[in-house]
Protein backbone atom coordinates (compact mmCIF):
# COMPACT_ATOMS: atom_id res chain seq x y z
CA UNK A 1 0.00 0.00 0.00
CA UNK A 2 1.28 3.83 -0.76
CA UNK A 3 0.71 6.85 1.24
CA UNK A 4 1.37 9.39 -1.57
CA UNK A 5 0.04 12.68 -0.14
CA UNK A 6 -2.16 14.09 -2.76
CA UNK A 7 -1.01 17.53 -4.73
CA UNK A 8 -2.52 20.79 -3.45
CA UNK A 9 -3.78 23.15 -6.34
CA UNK A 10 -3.80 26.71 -5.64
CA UNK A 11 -4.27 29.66 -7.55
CA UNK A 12 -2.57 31.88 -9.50
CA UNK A 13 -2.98 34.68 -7.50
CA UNK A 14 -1.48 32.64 -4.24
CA UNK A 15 1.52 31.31 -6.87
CA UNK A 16 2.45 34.74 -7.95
CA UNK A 17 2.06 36.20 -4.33
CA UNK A 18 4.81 33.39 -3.00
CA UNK A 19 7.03 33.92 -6.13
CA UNK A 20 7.52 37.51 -5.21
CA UNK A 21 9.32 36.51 -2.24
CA UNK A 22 10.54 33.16 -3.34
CA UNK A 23 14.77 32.51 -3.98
CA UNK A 24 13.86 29.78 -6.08
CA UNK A 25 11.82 30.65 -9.50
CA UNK A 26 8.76 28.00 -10.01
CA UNK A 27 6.73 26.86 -12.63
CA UNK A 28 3.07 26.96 -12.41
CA UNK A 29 1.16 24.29 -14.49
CA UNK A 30 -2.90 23.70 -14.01
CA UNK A 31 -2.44 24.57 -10.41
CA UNK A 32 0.71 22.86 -9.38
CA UNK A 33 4.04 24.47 -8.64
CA UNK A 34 7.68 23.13 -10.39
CA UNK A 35 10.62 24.77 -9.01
CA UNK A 36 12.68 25.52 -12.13
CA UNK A 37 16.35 24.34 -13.12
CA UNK A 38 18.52 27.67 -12.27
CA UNK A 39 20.67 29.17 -15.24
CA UNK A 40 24.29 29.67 -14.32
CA UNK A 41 26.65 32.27 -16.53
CA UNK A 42 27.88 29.14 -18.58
CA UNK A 43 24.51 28.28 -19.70
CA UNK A 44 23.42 31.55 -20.84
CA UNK A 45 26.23 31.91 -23.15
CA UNK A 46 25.84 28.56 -24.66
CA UNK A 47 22.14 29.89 -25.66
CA UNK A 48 23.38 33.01 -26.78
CA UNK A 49 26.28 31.48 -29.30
CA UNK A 50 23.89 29.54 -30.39
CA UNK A 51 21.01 31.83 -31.63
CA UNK A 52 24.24 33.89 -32.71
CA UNK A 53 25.31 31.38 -35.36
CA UNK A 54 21.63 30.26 -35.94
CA UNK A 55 21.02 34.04 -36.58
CA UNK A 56 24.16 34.38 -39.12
CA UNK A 57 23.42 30.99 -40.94
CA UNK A 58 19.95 32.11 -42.02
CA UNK A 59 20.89 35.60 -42.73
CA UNK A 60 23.87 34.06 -45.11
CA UNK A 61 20.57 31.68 -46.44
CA UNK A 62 18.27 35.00 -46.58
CA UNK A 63 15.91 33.16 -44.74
CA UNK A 64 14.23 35.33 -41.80
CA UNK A 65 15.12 34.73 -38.09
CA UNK A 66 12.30 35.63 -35.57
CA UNK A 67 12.70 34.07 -32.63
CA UNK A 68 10.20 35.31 -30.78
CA UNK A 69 6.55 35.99 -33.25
């Protein structure tokens, strides 16, 4: 037999209120709360070279890069 405690939902209003004052950034999904993976300096510069060179190889292709549309 389990004794997995069941999830509590709350609302968005209560999510936001707690991430205001929260170290940790979280997730909210239909009511449940993820805390999220952090970024470190490393990270963000992998992501950056690499919309850098995905930005240049379509510009060389004439192709439009939007990332965000």
């Amino acid at each position: 037999m389990s004794a997995v405690p069941a999830l509590k939902q709350i609302s968005i209003a209560e999510y936001l209120s707690r991430e205001e004052d929260s170290e940790v950034k979280h997730e909210y999904y239909r009511g449940e709360v993820f805390a999220m993976a952090g970024g470190t300096i490393a990270h963000n510069q992998v992501v950056s070279n690499t919309i850098g060179e995905l930005h240049n190889f379509l510009k060389a292709k004439n192709a439009r890069f939007s990332p965000m549309t």
